[in-house]
C-alpha atoms as a PDB file:
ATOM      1  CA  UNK A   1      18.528 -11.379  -2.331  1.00  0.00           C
ATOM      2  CA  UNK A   2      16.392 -13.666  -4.189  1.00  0.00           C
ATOM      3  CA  UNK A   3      14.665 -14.787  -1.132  1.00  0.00           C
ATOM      4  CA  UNK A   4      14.345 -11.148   0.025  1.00  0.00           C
ATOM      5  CA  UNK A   5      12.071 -10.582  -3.478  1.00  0.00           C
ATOM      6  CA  UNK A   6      10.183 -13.633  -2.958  1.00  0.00           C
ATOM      7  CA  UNK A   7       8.892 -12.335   0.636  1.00  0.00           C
ATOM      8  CA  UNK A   8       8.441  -8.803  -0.262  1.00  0.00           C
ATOM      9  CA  UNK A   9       6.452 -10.208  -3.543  1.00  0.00           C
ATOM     10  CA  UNK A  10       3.752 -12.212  -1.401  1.00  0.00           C
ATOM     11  CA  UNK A  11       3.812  -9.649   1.175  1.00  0.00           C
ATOM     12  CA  UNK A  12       2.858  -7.043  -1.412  1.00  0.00           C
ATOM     13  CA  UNK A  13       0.500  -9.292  -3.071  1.00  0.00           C
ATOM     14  CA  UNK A  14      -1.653 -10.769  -0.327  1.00  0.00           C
ATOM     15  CA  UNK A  15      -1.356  -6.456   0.887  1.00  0.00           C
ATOM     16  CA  UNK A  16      -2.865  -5.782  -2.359  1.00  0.00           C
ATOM     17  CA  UNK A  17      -5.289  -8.540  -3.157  1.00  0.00           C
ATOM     18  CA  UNK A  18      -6.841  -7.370   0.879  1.00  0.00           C
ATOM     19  CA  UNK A  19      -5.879  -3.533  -0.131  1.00  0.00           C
ATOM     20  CA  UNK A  20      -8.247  -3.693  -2.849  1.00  0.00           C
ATOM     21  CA  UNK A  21     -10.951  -6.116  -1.292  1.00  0.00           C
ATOM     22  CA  UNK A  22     -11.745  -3.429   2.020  1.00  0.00           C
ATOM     23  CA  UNK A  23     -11.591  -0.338  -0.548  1.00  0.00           C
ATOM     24  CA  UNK A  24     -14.220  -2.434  -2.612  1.00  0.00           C
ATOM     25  CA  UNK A  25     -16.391  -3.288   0.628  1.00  0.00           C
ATOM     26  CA  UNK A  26     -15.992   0.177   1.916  1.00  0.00           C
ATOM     27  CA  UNK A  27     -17.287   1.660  -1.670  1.00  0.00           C
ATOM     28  CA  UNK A  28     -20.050  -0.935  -2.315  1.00  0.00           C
ATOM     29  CA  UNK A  29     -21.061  -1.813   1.434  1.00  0.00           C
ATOM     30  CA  UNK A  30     -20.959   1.147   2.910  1.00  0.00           C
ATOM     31  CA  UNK A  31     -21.494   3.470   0.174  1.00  0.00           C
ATOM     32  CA  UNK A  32     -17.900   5.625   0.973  1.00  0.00           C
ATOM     33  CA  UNK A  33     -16.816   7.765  -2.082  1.00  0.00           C
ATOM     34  CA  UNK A  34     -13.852   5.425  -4.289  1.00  0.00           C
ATOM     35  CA  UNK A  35     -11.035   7.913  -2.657  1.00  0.00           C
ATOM     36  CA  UNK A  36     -11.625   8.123   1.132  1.00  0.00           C
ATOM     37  CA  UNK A  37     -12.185   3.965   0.967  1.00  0.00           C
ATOM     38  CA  UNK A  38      -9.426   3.835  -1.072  1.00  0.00           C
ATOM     39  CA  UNK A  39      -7.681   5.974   1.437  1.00  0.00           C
ATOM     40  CA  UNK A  40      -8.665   4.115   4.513  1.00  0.00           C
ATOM     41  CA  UNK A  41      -8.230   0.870   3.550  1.00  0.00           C
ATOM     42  CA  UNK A  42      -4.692   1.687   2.165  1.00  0.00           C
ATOM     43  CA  UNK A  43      -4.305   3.085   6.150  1.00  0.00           C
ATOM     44  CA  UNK A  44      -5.279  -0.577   7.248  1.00  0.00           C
ATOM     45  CA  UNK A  45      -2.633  -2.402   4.989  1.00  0.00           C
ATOM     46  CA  UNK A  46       0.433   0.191   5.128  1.00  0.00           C
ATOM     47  CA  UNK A  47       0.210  -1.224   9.333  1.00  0.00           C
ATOM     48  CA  UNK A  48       0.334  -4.862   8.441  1.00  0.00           C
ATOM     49  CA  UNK A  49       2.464  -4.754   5.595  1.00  0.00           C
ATOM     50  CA  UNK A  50       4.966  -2.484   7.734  1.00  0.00           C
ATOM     51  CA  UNK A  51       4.948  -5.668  10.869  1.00  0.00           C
ATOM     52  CA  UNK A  52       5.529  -7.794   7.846  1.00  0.00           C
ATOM     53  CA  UNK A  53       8.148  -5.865   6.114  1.00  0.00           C
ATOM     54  CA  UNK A  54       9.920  -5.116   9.655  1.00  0.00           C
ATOM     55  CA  UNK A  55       9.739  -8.536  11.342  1.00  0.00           C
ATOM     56  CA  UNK A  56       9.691 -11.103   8.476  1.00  0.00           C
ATOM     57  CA  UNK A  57      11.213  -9.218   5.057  1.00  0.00           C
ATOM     58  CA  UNK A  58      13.706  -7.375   6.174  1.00  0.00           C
ATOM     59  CA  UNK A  59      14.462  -8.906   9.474  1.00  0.00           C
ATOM     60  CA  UNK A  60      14.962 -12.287   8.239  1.00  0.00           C
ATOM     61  CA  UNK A  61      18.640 -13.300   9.059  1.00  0.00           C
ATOM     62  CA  UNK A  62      19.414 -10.431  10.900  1.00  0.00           C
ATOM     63  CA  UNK A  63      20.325 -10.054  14.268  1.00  0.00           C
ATOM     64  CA  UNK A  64      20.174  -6.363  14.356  1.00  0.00           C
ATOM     65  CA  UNK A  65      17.127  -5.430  16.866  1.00  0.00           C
ATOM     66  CA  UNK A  66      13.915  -5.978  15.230  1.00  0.00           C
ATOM     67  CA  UNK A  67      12.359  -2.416  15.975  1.00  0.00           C
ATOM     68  CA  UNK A  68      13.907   1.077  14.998  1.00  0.00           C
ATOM     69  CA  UNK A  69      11.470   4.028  16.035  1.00  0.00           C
ATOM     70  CA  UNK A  70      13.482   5.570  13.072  1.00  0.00           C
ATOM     71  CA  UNK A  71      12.794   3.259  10.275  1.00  0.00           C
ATOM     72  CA  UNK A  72       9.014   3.261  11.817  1.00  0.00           C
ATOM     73  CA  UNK A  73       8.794   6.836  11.434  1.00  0.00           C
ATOM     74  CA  UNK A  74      10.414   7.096   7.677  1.00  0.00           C
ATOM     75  CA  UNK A  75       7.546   4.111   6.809  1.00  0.00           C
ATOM     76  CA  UNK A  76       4.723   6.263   7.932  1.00  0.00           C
ATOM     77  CA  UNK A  77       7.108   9.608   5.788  1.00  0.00           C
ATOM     78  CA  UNK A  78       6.687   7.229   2.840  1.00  0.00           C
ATOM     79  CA  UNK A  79       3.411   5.792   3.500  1.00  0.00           C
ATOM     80  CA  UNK A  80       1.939   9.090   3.362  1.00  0.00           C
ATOM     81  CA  UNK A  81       3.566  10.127   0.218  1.00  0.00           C
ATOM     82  CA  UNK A  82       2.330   7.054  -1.619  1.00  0.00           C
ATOM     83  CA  UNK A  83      -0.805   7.723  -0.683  1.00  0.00           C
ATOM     84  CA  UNK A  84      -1.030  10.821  -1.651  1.00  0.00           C
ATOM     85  CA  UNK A  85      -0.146   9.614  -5.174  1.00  0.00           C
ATOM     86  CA  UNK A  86      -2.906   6.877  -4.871  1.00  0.00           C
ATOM     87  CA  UNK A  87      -5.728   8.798  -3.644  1.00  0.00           C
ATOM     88  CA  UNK A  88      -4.937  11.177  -6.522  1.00  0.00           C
ATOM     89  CA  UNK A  89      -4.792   9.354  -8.798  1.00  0.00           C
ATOM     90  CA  UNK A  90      -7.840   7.281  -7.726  1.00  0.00           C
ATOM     91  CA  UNK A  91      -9.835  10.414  -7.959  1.00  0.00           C
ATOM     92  CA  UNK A  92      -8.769  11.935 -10.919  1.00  0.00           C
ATOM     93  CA  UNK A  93     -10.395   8.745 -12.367  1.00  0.00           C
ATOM     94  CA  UNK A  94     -13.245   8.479 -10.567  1.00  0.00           C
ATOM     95  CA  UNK A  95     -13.899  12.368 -11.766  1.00  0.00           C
ATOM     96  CA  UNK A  96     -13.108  11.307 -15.126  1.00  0.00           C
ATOM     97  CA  UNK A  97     -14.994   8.399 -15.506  1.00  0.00           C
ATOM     98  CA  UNK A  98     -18.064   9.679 -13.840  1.00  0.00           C
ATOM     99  CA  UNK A  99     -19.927   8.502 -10.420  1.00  0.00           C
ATOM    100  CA  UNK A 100     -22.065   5.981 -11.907  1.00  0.00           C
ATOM    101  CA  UNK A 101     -19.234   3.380 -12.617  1.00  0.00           C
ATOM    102  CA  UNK A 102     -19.857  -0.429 -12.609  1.00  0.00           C
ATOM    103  CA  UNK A 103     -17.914  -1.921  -9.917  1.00  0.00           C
ATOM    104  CA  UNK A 104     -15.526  -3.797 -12.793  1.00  0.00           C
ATOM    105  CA  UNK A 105     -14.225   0.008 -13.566  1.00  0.00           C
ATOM    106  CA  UNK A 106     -13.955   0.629  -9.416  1.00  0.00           C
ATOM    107  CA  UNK A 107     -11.401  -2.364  -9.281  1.00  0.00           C
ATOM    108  CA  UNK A 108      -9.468  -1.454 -12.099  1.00  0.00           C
ATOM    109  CA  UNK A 109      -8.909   2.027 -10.632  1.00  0.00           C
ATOM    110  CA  UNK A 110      -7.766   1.005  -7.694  1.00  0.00           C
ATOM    111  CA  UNK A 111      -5.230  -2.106  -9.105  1.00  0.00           C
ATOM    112  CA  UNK A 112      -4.207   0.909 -11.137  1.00  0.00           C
ATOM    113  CA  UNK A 113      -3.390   3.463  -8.429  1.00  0.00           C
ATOM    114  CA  UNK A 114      -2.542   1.032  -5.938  1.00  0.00           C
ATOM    115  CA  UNK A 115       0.189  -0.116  -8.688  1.00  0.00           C
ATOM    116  CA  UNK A 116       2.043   3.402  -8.726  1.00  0.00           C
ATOM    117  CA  UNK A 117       1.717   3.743  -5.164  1.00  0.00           C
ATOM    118  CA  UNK A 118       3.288   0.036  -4.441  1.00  0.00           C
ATOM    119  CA  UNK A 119       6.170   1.119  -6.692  1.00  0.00           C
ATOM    120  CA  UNK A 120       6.530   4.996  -5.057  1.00  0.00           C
ATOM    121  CA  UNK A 121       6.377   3.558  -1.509  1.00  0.00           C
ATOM    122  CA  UNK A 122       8.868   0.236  -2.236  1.00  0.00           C
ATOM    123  CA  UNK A 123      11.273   2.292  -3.857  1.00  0.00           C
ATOM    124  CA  UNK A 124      11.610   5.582  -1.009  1.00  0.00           C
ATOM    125  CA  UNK A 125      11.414   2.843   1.177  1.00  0.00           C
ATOM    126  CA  UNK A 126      14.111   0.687  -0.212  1.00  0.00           C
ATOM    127  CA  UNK A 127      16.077   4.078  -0.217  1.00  0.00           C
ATOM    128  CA  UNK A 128      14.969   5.642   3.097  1.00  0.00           C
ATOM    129  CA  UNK A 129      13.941   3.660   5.793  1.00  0.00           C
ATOM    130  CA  UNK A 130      15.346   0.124   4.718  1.00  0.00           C
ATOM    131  CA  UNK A 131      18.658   1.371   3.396  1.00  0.00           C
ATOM    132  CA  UNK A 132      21.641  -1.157   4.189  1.00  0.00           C
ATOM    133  CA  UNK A 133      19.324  -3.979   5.170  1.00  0.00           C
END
């Protein structure tokens, strides 16, 4: 169990540290509104966090088969729910706090939402897709 919490910890940190880093490029590089980056680069982790949930979190010690179309399916179910919290919540900020925010404010929005979303989508997916593993 404790070694479970210790993978699913760095996978959700190095997730988020990234998560947050492409949603910052996107905004500042390419000039995206804070939502749809925030969006699209929460897209880009949910797939690499999901491989490492699947194959090294949840997998480890397991000799069940590594793949279940199933559990795949109920990811992307709960993926799409916690974004739909994030991006929400991302821009109700960015509404309240106005479009000419200092980058400083951008990052704190998104630790912010991406906080609530990490804690939405690790607990339907504890309960859902992951359940008895």
């Amino acid at each position: 169990m404790l070694a479970r919490f210790i993978r699913v910890g760095a996978v959700s940190a190095v997730g988020l540290v990234l998560d947050i880093a492409i949603a910052l490029l996107l905004r500042k590089g390419l000039g995206l509104p804070l939502p749809l980056a925030s969006a699209i680069s929460f897209l880009t982790i949910a797939v690499v966090n999901y491989a490492m949930f699947e194959f090294w979190v949840f997998r480890a010690g397991d000799t069940a088969p590594a793949f279940d179309l199933a559990r795949l399916a109920k990811t992307l179910a709960t993926s799409i729910l916690a974004l739909g919290v994030r991006v929400s919540l991302v821009a109700l900020a960015a509404v309240a706090l106005g479009p000419a925010r200092p980058w400083f404010l951008d990052a704190a929005i998104l630790v912010a939402a991406s906080g609530v979303s990490l804690l939405v989508n690790f607990f339907v997916l504890q309960r859902v897709a992951f359940r008895g593993r």
